[in-house]
Protein backbone atom coordinates (compact mmCIF):
# COMPACT_ATOMS: atom_id res chain seq x y z
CA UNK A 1 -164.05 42.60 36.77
CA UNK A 2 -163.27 43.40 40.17
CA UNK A 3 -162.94 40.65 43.04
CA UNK A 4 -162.46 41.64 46.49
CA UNK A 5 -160.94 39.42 49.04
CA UNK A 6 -161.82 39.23 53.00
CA UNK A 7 -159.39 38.26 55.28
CA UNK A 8 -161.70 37.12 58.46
CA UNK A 9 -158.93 37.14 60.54
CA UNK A 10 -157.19 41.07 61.72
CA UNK A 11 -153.73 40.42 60.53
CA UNK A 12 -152.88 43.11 57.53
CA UNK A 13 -149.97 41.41 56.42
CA UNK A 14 -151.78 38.32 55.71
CA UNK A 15 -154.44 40.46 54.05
CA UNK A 16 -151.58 41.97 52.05
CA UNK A 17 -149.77 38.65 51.16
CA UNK A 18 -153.05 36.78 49.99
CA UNK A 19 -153.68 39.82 47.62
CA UNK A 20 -150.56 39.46 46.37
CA UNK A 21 -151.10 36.14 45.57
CA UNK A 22 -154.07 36.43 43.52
CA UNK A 23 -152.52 39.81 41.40
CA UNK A 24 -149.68 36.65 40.42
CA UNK A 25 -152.24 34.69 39.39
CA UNK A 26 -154.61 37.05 37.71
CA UNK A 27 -152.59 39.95 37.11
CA UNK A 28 -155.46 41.14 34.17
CA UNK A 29 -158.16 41.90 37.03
CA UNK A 30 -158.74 44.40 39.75
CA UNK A 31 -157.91 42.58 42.94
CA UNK A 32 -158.23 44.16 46.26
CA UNK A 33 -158.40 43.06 50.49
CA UNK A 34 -160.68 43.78 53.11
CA UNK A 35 -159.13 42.97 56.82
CA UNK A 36 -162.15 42.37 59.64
CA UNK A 37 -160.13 44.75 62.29
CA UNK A 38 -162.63 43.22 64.53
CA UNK A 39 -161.74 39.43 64.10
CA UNK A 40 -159.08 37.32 66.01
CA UNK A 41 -155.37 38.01 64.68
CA UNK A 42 -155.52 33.85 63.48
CA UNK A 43 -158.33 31.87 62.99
CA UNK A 44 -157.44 28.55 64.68
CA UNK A 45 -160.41 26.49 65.18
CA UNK A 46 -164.29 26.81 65.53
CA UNK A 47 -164.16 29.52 67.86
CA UNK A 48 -161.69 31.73 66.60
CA UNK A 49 -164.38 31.06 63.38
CA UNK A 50 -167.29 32.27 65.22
CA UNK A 51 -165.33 35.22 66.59
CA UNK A 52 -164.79 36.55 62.96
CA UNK A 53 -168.45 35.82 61.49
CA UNK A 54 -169.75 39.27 62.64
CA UNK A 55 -166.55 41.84 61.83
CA UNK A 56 -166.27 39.46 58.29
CA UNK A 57 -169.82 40.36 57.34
CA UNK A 58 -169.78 43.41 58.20
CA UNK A 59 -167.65 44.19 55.54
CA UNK A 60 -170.10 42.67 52.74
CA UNK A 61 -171.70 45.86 51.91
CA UNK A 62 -168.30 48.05 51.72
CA UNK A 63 -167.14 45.14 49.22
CA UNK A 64 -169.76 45.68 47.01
CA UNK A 65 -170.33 49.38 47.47
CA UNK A 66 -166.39 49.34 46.08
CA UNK A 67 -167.46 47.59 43.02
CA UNK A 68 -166.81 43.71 43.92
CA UNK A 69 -168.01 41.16 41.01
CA UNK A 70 -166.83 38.14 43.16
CA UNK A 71 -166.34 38.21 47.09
CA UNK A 72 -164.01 35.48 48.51
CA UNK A 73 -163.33 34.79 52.03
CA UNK A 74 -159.71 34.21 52.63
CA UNK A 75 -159.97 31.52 55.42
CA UNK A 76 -158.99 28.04 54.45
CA UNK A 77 -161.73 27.09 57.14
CA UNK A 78 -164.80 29.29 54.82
CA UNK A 79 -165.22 31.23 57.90
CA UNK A 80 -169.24 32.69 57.55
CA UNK A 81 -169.11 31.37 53.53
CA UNK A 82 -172.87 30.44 53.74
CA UNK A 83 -174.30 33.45 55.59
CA UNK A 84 -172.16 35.67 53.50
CA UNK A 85 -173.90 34.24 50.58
CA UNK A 86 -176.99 34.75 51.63
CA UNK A 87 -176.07 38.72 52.45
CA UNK A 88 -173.57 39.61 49.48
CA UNK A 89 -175.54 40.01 46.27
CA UNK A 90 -172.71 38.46 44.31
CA UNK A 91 -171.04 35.38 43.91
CA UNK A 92 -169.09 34.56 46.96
CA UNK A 93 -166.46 31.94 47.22
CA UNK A 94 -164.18 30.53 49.77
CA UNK A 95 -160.72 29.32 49.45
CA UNK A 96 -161.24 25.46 51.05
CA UNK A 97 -163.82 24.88 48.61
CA UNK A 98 -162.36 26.37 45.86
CA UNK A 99 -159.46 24.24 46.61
CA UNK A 100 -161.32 21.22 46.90
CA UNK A 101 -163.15 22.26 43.33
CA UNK A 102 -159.83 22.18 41.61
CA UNK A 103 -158.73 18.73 43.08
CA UNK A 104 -162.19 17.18 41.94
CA UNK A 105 -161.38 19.07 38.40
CA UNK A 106 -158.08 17.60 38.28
CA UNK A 107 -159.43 13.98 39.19
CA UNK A 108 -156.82 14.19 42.00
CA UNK A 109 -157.61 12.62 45.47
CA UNK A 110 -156.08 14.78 47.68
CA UNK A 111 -154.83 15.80 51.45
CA UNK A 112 -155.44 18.79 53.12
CA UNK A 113 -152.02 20.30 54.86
CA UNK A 114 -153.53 22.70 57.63
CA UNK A 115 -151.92 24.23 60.83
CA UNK A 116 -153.12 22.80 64.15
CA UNK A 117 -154.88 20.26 65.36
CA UNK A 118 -157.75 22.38 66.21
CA UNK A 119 -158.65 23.39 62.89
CA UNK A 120 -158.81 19.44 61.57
CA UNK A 121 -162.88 19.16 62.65
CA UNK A 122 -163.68 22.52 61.19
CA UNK A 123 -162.00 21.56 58.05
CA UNK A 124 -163.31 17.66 58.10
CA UNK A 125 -167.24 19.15 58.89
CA UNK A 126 -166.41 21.37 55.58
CA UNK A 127 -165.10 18.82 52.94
CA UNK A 128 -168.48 16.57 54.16
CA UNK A 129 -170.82 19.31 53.94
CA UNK A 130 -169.54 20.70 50.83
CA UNK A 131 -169.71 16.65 49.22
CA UNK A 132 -165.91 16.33 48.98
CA UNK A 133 -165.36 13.17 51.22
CA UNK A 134 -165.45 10.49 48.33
CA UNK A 135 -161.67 12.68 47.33
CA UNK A 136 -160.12 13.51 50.43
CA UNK A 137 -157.61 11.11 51.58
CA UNK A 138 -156.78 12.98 54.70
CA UNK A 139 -157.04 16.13 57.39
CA UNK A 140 -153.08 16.39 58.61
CA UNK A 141 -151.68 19.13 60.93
CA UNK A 142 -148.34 20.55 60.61
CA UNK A 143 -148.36 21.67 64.08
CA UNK A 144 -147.46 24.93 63.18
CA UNK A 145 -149.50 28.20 64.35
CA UNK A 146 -150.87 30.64 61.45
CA UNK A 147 -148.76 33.38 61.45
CA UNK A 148 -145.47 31.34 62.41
CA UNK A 149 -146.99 29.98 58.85
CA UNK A 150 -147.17 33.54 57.50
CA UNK A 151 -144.00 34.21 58.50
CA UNK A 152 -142.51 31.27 56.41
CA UNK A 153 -138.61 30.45 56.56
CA UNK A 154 -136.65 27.06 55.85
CA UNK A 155 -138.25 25.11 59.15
CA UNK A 156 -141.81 26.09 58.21
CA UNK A 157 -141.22 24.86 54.70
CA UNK A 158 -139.54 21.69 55.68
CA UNK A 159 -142.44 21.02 58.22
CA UNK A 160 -145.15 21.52 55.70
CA UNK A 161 -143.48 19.50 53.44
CA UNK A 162 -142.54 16.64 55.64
CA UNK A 163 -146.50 16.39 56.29
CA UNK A 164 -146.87 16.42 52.40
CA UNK A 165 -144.71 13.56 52.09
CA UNK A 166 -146.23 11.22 55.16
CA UNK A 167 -149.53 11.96 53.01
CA UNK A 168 -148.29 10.02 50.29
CA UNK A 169 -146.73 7.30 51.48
CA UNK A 170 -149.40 6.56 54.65
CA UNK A 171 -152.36 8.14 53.11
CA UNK A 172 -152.76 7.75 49.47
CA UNK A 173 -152.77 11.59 48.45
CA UNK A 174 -152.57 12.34 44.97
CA UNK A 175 -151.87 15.98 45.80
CA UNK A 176 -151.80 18.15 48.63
CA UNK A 177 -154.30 21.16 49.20
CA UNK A 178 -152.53 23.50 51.43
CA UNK A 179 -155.13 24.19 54.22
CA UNK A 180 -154.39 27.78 55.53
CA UNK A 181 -154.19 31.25 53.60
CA UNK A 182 -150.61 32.02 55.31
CA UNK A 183 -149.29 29.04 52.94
CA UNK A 184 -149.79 31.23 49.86
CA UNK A 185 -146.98 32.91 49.83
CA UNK A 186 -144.34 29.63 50.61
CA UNK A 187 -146.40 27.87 47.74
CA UNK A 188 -143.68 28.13 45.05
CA UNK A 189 -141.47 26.40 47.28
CA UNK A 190 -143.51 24.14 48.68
CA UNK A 191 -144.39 22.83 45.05
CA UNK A 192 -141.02 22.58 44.37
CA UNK A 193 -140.01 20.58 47.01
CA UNK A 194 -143.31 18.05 47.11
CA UNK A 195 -143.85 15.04 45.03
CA UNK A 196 -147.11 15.61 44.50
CA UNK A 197 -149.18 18.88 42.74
CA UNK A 198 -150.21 21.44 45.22
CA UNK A 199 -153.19 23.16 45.48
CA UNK A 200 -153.25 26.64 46.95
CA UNK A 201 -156.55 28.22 47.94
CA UNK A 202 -156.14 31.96 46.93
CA UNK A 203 -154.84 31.27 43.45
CA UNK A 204 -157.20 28.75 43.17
CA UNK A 205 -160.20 31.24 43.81
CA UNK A 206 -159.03 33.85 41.36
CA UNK A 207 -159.06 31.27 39.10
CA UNK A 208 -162.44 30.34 39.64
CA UNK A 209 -163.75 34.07 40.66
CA UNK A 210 -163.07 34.95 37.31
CA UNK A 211 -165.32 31.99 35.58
CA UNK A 212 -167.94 32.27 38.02
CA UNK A 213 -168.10 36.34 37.48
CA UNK A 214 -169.18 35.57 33.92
């Protein structure tokens, strides 16, 4: 089985890192990353979004001329999920819903950490669409830009996780969902410092590229 991941956005090291990720995770499976050259360096937001629809699909028919089983697009915001299903030929899954599949498996209501402010409607619009609202105890920003994310380092963590905590005690969260693909990386450490499970989007989607494959 072979599942290729697209990074919408035209940052290689995040491509790199989120790859990485899902290897950890599902070490038994050919994993590989696409990087839309043509997108915005960071998705932040609805436009950044729209920016990387074209470049991301564009890449749909390399994936699957490569071999791809499962596609998933590795923006927490599902950047061009439903058109790309539509287009693919294959199973294609996104990392927000995937990580809002896994809290509804685990019976957890949970909290979606993001970046900015900006990205909070995108990622609100998605978890209604997508039926998710009876489970989501909050949208919070960390304030933090994507690729000072993707960068990581003791501040970043200790932000992130200061916005895990405040989603506890003011918001009810059962467990966090960390809302942008830069987190994957930090996630060990996040989860060790949190009170609460976290849910990270690209090892949730191996997970679930691999069930929905067969």
């Amino acid at each position: 089985m072979k599942i290729t991941y697209i990074n919408p956005n035209s940052t290689e090291g995040m491509t790199e890192s989120i790859v990485a990720t899902a290897r950890s995770v599902m070490p038994e499976v050919d994993i590989v990353g696409l990087t839309n050259n043509d997108g915005p360096a960071a998705i932040q937001g609805k436009s950044d979004g729209d920016a990387a629809v074209p470049g991301m699909l564009n890449l749909l028919p390399k994936a699957r001329r490569d071999g791809a089983d499962v596609i998933v697009i590795a923006c927490f915001d599902d950047t061009g999920l439903e058109e790309a299903r539509t287009r693919a030929g294959c199973p294609v899954l996104g990392i927000g819903q995937s990580s809002f599949v896994m809290a509804q498996l685990l019976g957890l209501r949970f909290s979606v950490i993001t970046s900015l402010a900006v990205s909070i409607p995108v990622i609100e619009e998605n978890i209604h669409q997508q039926g998710f609202r009876g489970i989501c105890a909050s949208v919070r920003a960390s304030g933090l830009p994507v690729l000072t994310i993707d960068e990581g380092g003791p501040d970043v963590i200790q932000r992130i996780v200061e916005e895990v905590e405040a989603a506890v005690a003011q918001d009810g969260a059962a467990c966090a969902v960390l809302g942008c693909a830069g987190m994957a990386r930090i996630e060990p450490e996040l989860a060790a410092r949190a009170s609460i499970p976290v849910i990270e989007g690209v090892a949730a989607s191996a997970r679930l590229a691999q069930v929905v494959a067969r």
